[in-house]
C-alpha atoms as a PDB file:
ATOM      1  CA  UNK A   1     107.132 118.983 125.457  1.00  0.00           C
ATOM      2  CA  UNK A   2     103.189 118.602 124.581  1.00  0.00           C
ATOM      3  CA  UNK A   3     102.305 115.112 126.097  1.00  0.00           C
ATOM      4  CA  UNK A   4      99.305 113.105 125.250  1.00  0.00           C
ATOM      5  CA  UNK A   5      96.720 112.338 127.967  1.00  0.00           C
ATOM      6  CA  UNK A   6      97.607 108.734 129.504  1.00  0.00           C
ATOM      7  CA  UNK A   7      94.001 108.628 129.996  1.00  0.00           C
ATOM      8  CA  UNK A   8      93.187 109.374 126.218  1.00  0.00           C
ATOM      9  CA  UNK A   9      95.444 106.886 125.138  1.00  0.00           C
ATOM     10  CA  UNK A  10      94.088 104.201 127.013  1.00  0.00           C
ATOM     11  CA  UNK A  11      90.792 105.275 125.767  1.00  0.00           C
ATOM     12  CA  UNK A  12      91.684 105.374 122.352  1.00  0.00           C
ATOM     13  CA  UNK A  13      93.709 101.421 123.051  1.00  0.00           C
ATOM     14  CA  UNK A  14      90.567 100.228 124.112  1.00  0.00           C
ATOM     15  CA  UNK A  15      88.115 101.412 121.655  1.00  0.00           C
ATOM     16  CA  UNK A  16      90.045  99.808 118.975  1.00  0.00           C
ATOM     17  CA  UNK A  17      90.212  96.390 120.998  1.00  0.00           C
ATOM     18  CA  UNK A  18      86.648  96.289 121.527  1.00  0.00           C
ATOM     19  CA  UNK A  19      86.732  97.605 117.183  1.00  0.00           C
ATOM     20  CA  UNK A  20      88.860  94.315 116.950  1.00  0.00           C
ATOM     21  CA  UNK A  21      86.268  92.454 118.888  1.00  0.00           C
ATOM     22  CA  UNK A  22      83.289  93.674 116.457  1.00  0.00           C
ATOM     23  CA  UNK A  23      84.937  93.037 113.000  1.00  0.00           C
ATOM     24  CA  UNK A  24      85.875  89.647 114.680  1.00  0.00           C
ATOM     25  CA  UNK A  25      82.635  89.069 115.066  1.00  0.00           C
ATOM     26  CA  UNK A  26      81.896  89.169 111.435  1.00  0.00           C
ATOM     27  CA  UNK A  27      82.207  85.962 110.082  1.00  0.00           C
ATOM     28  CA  UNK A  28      81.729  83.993 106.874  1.00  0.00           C
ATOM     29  CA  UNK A  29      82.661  80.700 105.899  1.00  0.00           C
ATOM     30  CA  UNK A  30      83.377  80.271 102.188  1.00  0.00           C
ATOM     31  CA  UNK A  31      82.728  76.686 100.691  1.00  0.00           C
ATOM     32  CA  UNK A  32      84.445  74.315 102.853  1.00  0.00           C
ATOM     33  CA  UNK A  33      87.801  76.377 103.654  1.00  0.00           C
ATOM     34  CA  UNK A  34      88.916  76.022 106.973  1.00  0.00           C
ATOM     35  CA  UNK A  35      89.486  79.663 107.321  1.00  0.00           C
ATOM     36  CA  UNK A  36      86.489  82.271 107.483  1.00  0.00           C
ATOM     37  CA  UNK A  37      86.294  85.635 106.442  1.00  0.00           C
ATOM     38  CA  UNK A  38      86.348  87.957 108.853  1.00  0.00           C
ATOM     39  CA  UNK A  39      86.926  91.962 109.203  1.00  0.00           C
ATOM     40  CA  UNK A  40      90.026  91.207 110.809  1.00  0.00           C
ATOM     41  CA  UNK A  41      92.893  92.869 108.573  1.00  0.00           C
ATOM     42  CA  UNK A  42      90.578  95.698 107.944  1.00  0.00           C
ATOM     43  CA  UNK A  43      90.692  96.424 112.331  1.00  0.00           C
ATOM     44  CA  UNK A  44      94.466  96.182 112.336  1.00  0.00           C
ATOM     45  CA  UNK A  45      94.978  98.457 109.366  1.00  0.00           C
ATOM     46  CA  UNK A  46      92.537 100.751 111.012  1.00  0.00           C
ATOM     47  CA  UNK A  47      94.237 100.284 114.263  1.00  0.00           C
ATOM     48  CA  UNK A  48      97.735 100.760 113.434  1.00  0.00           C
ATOM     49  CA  UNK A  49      96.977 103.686 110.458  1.00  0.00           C
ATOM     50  CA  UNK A  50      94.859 105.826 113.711  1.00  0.00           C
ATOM     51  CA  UNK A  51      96.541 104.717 117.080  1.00  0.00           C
ATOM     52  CA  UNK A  52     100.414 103.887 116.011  1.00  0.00           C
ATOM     53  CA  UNK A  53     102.874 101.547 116.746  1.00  0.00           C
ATOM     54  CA  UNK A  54     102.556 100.818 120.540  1.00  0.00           C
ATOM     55  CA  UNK A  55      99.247 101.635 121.237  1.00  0.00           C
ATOM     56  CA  UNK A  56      97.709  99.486 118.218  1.00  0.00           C
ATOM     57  CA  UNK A  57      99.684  96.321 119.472  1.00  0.00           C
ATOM     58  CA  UNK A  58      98.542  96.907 122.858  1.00  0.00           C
ATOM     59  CA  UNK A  59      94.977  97.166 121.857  1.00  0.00           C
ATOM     60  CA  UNK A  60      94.817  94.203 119.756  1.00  0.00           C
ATOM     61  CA  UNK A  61      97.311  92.220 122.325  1.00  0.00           C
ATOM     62  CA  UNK A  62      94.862  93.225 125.178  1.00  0.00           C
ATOM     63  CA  UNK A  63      92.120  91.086 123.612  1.00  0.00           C
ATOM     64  CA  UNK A  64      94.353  88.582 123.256  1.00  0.00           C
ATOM     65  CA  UNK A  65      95.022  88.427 126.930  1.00  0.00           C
ATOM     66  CA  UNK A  66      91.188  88.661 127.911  1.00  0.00           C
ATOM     67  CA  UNK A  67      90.171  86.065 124.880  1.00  0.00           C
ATOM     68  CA  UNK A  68      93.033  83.529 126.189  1.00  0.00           C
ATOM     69  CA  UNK A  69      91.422  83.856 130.005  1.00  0.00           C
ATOM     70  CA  UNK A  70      87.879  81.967 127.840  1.00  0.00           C
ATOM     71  CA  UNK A  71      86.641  85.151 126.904  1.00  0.00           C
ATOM     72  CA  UNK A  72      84.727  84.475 123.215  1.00  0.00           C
ATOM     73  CA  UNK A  73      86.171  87.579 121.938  1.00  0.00           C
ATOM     74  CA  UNK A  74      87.997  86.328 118.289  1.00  0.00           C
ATOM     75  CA  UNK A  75      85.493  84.737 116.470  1.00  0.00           C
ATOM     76  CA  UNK A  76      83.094  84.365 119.235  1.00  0.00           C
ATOM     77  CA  UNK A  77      86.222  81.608 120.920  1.00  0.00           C
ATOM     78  CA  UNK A  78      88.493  81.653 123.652  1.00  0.00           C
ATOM     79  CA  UNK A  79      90.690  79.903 125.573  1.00  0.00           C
ATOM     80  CA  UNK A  80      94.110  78.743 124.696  1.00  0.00           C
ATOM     81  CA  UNK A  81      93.131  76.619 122.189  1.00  0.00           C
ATOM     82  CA  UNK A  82      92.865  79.216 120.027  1.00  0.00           C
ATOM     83  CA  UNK A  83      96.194  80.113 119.813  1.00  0.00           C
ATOM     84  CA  UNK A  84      96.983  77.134 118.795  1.00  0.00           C
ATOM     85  CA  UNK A  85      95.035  76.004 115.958  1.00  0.00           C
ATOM     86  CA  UNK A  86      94.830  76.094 112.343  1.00  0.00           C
ATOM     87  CA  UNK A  87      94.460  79.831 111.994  1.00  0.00           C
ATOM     88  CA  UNK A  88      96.860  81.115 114.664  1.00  0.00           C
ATOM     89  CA  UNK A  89      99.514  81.677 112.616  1.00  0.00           C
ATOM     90  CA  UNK A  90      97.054  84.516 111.604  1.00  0.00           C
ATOM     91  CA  UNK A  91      96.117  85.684 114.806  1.00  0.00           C
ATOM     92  CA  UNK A  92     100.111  85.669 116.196  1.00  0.00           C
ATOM     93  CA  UNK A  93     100.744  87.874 113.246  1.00  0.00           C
ATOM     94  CA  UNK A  94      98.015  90.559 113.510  1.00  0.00           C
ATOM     95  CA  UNK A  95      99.927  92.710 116.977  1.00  0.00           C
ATOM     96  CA  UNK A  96     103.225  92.382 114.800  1.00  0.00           C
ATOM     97  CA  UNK A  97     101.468  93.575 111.688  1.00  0.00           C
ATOM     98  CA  UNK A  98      99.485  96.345 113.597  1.00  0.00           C
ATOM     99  CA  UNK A  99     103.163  97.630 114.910  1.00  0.00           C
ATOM    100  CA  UNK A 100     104.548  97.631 111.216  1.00  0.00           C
ATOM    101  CA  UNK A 101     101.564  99.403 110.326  1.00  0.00           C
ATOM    102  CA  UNK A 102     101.651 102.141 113.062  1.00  0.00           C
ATOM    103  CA  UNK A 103     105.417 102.994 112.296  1.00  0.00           C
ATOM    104  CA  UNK A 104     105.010 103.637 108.913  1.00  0.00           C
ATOM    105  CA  UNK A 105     101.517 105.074 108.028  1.00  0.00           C
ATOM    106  CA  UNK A 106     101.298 108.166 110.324  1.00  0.00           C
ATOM    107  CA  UNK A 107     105.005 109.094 109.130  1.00  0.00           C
ATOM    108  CA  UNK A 108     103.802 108.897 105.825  1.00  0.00           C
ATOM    109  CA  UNK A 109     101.217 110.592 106.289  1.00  0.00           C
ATOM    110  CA  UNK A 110     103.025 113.556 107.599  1.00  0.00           C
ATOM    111  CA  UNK A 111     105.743 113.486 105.045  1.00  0.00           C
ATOM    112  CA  UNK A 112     103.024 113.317 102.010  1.00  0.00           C
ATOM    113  CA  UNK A 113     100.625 115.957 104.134  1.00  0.00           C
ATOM    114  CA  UNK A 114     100.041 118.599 101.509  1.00  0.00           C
ATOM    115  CA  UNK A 115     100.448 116.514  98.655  1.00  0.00           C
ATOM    116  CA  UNK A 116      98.156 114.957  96.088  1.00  0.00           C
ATOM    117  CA  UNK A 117      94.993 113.104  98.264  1.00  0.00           C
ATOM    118  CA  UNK A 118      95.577 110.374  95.044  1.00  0.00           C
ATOM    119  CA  UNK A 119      99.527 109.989  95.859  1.00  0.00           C
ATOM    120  CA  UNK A 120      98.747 109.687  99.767  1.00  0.00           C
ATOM    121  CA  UNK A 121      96.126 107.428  99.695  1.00  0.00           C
ATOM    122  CA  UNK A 122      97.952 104.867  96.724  1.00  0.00           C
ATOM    123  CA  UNK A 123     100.986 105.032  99.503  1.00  0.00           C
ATOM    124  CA  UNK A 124      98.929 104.062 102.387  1.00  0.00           C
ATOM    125  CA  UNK A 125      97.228 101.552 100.528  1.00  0.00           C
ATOM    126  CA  UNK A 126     100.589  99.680  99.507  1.00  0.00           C
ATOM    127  CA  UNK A 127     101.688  99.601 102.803  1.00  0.00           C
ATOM    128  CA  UNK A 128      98.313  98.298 104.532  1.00  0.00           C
ATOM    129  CA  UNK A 129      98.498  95.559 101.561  1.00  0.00           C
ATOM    130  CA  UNK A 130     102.106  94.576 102.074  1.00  0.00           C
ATOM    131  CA  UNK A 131     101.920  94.843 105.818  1.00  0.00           C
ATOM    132  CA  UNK A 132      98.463  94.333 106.679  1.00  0.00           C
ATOM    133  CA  UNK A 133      97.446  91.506 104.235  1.00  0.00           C
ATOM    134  CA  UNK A 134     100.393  89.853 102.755  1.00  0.00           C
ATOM    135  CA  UNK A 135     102.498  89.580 105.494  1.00  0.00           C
ATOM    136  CA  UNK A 136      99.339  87.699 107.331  1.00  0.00           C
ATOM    137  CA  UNK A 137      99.532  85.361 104.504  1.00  0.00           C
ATOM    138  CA  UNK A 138     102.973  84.621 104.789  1.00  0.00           C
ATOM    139  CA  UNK A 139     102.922  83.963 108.498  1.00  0.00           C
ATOM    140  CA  UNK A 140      99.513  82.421 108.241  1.00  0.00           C
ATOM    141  CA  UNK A 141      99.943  79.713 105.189  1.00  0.00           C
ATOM    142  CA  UNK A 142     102.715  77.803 106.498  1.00  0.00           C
ATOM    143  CA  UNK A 143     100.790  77.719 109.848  1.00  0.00           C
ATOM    144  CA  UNK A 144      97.434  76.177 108.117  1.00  0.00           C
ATOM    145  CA  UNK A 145      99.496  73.609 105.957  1.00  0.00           C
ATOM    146  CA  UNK A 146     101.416  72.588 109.300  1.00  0.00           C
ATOM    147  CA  UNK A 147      98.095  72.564 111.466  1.00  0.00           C
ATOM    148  CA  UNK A 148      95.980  70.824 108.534  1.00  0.00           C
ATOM    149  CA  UNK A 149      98.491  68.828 106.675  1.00  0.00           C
ATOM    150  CA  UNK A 150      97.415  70.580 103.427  1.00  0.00           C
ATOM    151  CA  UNK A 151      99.972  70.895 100.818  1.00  0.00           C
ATOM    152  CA  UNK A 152     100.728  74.117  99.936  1.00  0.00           C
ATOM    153  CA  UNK A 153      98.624  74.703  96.791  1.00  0.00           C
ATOM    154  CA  UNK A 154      95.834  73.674  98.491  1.00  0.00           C
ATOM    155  CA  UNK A 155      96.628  75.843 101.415  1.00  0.00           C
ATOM    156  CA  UNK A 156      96.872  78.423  99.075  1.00  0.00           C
ATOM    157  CA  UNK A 157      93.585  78.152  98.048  1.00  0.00           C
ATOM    158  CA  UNK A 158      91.866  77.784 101.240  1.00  0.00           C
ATOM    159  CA  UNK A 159      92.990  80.440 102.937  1.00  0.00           C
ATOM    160  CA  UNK A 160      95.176  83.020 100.645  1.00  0.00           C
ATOM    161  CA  UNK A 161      92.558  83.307  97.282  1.00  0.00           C
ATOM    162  CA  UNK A 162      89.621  83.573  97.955  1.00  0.00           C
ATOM    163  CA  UNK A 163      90.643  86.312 100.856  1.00  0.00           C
ATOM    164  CA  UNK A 164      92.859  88.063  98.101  1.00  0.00           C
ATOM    165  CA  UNK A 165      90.058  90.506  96.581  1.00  0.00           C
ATOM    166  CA  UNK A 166      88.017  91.266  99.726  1.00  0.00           C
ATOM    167  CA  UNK A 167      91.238  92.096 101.619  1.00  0.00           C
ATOM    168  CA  UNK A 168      92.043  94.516  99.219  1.00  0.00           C
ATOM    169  CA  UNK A 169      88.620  96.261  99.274  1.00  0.00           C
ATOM    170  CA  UNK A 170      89.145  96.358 103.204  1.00  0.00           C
ATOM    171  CA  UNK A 171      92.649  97.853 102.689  1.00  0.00           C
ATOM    172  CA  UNK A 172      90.883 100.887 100.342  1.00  0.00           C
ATOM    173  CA  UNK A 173      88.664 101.515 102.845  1.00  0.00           C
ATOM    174  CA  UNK A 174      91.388 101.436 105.956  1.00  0.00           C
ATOM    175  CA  UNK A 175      93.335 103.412 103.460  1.00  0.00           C
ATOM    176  CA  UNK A 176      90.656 105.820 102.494  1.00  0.00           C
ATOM    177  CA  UNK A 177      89.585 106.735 106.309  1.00  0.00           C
ATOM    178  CA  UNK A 178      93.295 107.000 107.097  1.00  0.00           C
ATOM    179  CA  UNK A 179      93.404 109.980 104.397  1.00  0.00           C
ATOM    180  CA  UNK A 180      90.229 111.374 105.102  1.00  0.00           C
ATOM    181  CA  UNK A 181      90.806 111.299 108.911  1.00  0.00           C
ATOM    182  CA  UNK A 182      94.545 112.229 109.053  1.00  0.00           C
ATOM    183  CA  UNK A 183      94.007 115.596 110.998  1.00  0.00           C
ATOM    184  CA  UNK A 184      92.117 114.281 113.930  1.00  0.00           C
ATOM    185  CA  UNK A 185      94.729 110.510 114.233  1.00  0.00           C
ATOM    186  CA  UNK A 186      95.973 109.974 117.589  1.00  0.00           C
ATOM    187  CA  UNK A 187      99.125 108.610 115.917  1.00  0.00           C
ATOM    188  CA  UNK A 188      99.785 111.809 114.321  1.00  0.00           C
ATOM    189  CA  UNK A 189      99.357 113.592 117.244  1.00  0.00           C
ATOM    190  CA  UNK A 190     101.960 111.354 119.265  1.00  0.00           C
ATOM    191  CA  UNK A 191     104.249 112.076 116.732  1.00  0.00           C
ATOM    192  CA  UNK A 192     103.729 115.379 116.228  1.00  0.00           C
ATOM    193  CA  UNK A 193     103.980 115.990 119.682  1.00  0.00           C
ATOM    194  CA  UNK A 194     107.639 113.671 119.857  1.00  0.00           C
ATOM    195  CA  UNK A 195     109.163 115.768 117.003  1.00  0.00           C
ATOM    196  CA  UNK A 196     108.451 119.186 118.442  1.00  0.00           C
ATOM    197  CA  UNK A 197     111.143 121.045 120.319  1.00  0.00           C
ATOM    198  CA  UNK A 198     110.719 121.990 124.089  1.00  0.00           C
ATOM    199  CA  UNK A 199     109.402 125.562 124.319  1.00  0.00           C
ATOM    200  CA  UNK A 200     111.809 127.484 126.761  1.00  0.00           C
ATOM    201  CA  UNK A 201     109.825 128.509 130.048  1.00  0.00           C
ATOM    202  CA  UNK A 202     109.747 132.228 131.157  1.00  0.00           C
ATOM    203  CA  UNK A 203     111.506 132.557 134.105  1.00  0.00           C
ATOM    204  CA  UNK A 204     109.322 133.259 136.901  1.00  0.00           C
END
């Protein structure tokens, strides 16, 4: 059975930790919520849509091993800390919603390959929204309002609304490069390469 390069993968795992670093990086705090805006969602729909289940939760779990050592990786932070305060109920999502991700998209793409661009890309959208975005939120809110004390309509409104609209735009363009790209993914390749039967060997 075709086997992907171990080498490759770990390649591929971390390019897209050191992509998880970067849109980390990009930060903007809106008003006086206690929750930036970041690029964050839009790395681990990219990550799980290209690299799959395992490989995306390793990447984005192997920058939270080097960030928890005091490496300012997330945000430009480190340390334990991190893990503990009023957004890591985000950041203790992201690996699970990266694996979600990873086992759905590529499948999906395969199934839909040949189909309507328009019907692929709506399908990968919904599932980056439901499992890249929303599913953050749900993890994430009752994290804030228990780190903060904030009720939950004022949770809500710190760190779910104003993140609504600019997560989706992320999750179109996640979405779009997963369609556009779907020939050359490393995810598809891994499955591809799982699914096909052994070729029988010519006896020597």
């Amino acid at each position: 059975m075709p086997t992907v390069s171990p080498l490759r993968r770990i390649v591929f795992i971390a390019l897209f930790a050191a992509l998880f670093v970067v849109f980390s990086a990009v930060q903007i705090q809106i008003g006086i919520s206690p929750v930036p805006f970041t690029l964050q969602t839009m790395a681990v729909a990219i990550a799980g849509s290209f690299l799959g289940a395992r490989d995306s939760f390793l990447s984005i779990a192997l920058v939270y091993g080097l960030a928890a050592t005091g490496l300012p990786l997330i945000r430009f932070q480190g340390g334990l800390s991190l893990f503990v305060g009023h957004t890591a109920g985000f950041l203790w999502v992201f690996p699970l919603c990266a694996l979600l991700i990873g086992l759905i998209v590529p499948r999906l793409l395969v199934r839909l390959s040949g189909r309507s661009p328009v019907l692929t890309f709506l399908a990968v959208f919904a599932v980056l929204e439901l499992l890249g975005s929303l599913l953050a939120y749900v993890v994430g809110i009752p994290w804030l309002m228990q780190a903060t004390g904030l009720s939950f309509a004022e949770a809500m409104a710190a760190g779910c609304y104003p993140f609504l609209l600019p997560d989706l735009l992320k999750n179109v363009v996640a979405a779009g490069a997963a369609v556009a790209l779907s020939a050359y993914l490393p995810s598809l390749r891994l499955l591809r390469a799982a699914d096909r039967p052994d070729r029988p060997t010519a006896a020597a």
